[in-house]
Protein backbone atom coordinates (compact mmCIF):
# COMPACT_ATOMS: atom_id res chain seq x y z
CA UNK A 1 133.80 22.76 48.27
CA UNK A 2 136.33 25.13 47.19
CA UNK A 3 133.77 27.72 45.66
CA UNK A 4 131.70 26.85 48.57
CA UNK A 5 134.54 28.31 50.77
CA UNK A 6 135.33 31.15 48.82
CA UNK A 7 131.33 31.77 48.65
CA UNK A 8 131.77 31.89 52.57
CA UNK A 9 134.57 34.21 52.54
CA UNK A 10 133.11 36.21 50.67
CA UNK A 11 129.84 36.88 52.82
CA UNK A 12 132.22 37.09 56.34
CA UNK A 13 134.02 39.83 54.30
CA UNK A 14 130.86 41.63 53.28
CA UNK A 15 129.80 41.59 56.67
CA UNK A 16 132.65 42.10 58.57
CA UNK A 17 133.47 45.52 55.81
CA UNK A 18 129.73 46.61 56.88
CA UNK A 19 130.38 46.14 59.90
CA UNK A 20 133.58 48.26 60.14
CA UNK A 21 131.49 50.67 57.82
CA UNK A 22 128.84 51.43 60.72
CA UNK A 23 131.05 51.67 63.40
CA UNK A 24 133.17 54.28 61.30
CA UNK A 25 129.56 56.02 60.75
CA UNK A 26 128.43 55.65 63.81
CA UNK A 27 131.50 56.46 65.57
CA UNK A 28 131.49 59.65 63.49
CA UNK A 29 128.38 60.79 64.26
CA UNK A 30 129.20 60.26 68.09
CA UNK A 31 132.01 62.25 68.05
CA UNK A 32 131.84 66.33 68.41
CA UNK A 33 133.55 69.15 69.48
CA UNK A 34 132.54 70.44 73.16
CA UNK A 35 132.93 74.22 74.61
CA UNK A 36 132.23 76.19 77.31
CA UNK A 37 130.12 79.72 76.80
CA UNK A 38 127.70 82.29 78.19
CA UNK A 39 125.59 84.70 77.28
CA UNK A 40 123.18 87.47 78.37
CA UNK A 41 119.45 87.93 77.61
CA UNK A 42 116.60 90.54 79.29
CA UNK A 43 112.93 90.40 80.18
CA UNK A 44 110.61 93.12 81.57
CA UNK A 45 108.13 93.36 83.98
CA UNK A 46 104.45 95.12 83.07
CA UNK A 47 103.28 97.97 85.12
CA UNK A 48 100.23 98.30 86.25
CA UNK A 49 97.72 101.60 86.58
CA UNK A 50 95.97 102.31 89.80
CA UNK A 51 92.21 101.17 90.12
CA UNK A 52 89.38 103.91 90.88
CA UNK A 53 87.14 103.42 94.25
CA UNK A 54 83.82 104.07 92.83
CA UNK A 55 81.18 104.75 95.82
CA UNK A 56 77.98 103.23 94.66
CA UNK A 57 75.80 103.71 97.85
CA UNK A 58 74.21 106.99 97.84
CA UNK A 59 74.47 108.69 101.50
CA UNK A 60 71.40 111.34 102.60
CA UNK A 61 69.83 113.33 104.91
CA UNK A 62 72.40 113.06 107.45
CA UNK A 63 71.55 114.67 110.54
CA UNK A 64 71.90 114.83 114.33
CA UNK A 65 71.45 111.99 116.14
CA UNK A 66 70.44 109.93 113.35
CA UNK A 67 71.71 106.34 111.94
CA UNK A 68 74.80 105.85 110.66
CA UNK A 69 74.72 105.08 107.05
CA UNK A 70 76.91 102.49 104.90
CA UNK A 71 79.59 102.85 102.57
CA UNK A 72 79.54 100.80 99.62
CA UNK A 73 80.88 100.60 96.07
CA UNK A 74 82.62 98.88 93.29
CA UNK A 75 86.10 99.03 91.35
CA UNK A 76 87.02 100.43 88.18
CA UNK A 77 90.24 98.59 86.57
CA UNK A 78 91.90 100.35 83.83
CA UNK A 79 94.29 97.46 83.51
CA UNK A 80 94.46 94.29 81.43
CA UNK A 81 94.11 92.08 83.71
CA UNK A 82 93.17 91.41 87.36
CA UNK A 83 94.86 94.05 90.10
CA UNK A 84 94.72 92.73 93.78
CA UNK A 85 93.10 95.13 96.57
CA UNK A 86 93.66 94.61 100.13
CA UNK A 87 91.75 97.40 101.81
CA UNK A 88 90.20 100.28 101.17
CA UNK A 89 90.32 103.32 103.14
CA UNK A 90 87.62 105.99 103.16
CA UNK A 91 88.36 109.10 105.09
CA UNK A 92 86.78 112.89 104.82
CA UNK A 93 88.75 114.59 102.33
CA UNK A 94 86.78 117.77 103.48
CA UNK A 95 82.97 119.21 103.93
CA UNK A 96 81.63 121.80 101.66
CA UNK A 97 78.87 124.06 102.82
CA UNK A 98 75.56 124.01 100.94
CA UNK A 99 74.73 127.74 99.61
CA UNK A 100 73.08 130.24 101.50
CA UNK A 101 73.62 127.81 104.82
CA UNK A 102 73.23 129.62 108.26
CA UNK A 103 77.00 131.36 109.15
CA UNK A 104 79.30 128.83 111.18
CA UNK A 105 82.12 126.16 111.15
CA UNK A 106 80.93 122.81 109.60
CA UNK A 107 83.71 120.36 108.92
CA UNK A 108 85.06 116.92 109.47
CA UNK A 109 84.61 116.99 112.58
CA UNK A 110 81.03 117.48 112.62
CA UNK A 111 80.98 113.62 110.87
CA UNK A 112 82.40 110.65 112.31
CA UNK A 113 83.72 107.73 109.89
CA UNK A 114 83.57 103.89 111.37
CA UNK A 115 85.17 101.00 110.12
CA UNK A 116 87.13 103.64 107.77
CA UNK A 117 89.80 100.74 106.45
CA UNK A 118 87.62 97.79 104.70
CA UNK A 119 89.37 94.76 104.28
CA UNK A 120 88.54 93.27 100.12
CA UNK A 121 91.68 91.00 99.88
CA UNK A 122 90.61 89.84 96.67
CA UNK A 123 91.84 89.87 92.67
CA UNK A 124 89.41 92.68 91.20
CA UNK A 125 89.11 91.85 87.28
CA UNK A 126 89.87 94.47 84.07
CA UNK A 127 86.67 96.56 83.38
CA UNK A 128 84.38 99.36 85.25
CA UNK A 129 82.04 98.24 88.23
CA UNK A 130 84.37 95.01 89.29
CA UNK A 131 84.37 93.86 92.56
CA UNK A 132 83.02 95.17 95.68
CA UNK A 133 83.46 96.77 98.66
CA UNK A 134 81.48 97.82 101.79
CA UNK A 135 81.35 98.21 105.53
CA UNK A 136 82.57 101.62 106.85
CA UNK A 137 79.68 104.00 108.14
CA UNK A 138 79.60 107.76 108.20
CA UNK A 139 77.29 109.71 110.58
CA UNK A 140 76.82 112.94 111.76
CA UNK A 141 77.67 113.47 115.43
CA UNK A 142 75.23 115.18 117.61
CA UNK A 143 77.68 117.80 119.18
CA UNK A 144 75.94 118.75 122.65
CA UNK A 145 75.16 122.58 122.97
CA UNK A 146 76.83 122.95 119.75
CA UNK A 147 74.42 125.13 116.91
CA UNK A 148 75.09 122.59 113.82
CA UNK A 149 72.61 124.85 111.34
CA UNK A 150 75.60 125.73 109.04
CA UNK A 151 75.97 121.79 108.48
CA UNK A 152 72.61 121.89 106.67
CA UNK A 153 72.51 120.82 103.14
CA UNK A 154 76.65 120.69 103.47
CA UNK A 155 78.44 117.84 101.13
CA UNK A 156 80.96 115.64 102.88
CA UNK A 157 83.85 114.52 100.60
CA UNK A 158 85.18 111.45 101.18
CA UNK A 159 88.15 110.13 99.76
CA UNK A 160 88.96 106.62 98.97
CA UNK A 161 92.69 104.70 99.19
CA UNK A 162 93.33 101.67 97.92
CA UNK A 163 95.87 99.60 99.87
């Protein structure tokens, strides 16, 4: 019985020394050091480059009295990615008189723009001819007792914002 005991002793030391072992290990890889810090760190923001209206409806033969005709068109996006557009906003940037047209004023005033601010509201994707946009009208106004001849042939100018 004696070796029998000592045989016991034995293991419950064996154990018991493990035992101690792991919690040493274990206790060491629980402990660590802890400190307060900070630190600084940047980040940019792209840009973006401005889309082009592009007027794809072809306006002619404006004349007194007659129809108004529709603006339409499309986008061109120089950019990556998408750009969003609100509105767009046609106006007459000015009114060039055709050659050899009869003397006399013709201007902006001779044309009247409707609906001039077109609402798109919508994400207009990278590329040329993206998107859409329509609505305003442009017509030539029939100016009582008024001699329009020097409007004949002329070239309105529009111009186009993006908003």
């Amino acid at each position: 019985m004696a070796a029998h005991a000592k045989q016991k002793s034995r293991r419950k030391f064996v154990w018991l020394f493990t035992a101690v072992l792991l919690m040493g290990v274990g206790g060491t890889a629980y402990a660590y050091w802890t400190a307060g810090g900070s630190g600084t760190g940047t980040a940019t923001t792209g840009t973006s480059s401005a889309v082009t209206v592009v007027q794809t409806s072809t306006i002619t033969d404006l004349q007194p009295g007659g129809a108004a005709q529709t603006l339409s068109g499309t986008f061109d996006n120089p950019n990556s990615g998408p750009v969003f557009v609100g509105t767009v906003t046609a106006s007459i940037g000015s009114v060039t008189k055709a050659g050899g047209a009869p003397a006399g004023t013709c201007d902006a005033t001779d044309y009247t723009l409707s609906n001039a601010t077109m609402t798109v509201a919508a994400e207009i994707p990278a590329g040329n001819s993206q998107g859409s946009w329509t609505g305003a009208t442009i017509a030539f106004n029939n100016k009582a007792a008024t001699n329009q001849d020097a409007c004949k042939g002329a070239t309105v100018n529009l111009s186009y914002t993006v908003g």
